[in-house]
Protein backbone atom coordinates (compact mmCIF):
# COMPACT_ATOMS: atom_id res chain seq x y z
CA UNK A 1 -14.79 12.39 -3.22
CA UNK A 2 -14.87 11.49 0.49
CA UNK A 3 -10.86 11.19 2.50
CA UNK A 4 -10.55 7.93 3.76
CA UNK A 5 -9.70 8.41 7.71
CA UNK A 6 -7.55 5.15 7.48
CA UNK A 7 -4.73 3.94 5.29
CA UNK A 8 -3.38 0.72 5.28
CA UNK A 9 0.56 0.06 6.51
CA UNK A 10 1.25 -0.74 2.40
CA UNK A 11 -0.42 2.51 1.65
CA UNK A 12 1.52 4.57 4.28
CA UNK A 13 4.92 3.08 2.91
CA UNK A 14 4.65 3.68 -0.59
CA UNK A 15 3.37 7.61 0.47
CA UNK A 16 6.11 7.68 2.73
CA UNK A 17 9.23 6.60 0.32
CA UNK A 18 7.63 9.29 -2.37
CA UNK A 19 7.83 12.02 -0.16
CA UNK A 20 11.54 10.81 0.96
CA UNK A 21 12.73 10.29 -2.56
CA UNK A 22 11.04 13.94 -3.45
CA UNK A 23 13.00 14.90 -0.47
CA UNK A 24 16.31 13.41 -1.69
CA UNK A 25 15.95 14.98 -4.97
CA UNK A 26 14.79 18.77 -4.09
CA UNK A 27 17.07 18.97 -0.79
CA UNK A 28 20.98 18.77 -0.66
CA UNK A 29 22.16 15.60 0.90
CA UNK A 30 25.80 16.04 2.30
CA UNK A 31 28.63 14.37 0.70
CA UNK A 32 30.67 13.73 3.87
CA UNK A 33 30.24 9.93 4.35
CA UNK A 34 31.29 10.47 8.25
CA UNK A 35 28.87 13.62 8.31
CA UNK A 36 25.75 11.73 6.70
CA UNK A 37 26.70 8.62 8.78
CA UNK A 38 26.40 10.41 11.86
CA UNK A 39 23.12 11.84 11.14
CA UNK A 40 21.21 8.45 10.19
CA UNK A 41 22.79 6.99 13.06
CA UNK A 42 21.15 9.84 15.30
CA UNK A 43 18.30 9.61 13.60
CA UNK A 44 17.89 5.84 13.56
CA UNK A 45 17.98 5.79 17.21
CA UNK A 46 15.50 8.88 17.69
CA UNK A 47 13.04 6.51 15.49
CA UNK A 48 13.96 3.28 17.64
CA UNK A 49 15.26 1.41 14.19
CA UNK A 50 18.32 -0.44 13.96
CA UNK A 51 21.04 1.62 12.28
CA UNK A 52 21.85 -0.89 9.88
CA UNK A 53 18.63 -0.80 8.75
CA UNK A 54 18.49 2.66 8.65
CA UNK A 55 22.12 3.33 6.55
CA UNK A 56 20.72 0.19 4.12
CA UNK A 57 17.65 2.57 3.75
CA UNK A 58 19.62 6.13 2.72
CA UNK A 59 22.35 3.78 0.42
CA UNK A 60 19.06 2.41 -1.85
CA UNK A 61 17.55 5.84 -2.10
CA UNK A 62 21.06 7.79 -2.85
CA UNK A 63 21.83 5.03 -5.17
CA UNK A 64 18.89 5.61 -7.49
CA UNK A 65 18.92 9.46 -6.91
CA UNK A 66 22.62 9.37 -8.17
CA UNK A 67 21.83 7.02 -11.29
CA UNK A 68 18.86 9.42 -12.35
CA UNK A 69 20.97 12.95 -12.05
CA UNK A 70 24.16 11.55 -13.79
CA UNK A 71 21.23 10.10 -16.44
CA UNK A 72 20.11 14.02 -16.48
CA UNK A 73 23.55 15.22 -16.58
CA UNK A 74 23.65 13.29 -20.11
CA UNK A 75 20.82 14.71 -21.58
C-alpha cells in the first residue's frame, strides 16, 4: 500500500489527539494545578494559541484520563 504524502486538517487532528491522549496516559502529568498551569500557559504562547484555549484543551483530556484510571482502579 502506497503513503499518502497529504493528510487532510480532520485527519491530522484526530492523529494528533491519539498521540496526546497516549501521551497523557503513558507519561506522568503533574498534580500541582499552579505547576501544570504554568506550563500550558508557556506552552500556549510558544504555539501562538490563546491560553484559554489551551487550559480548556489539557482539562477535557485529564478529565477523561482520570474517569478511565479510577474505572481501572475498580476492576
Amino acid at each position: 500500500m502506497a503513503l499518502r504524502t497529504v493528510l487532510n486538517e480532520a485527519e491530522m487532528g484526530r492523529i494528533a489527539l491519539a498521540y496526546v491522549k497516549r501521551k497523557i496516559h503513558n507519561d506522568s502529568i503533574p498534580l500541582n494545578p499552579e505547576k501544570l498551569r504554568r506550563e500550558i500557559g508557556n506552552t500556549a504562547k510558544d504555539m501562538g494559541i490563546p491560553p484559554e484555549e489551551a487550559t480548556q484543551f489539557v482539562s477535557q483530556i485529564l478529565e477523561e484520563a482520570f474517569k478511565e484510571m479510577l474505572m481501572g482502579l475498580s476492576k
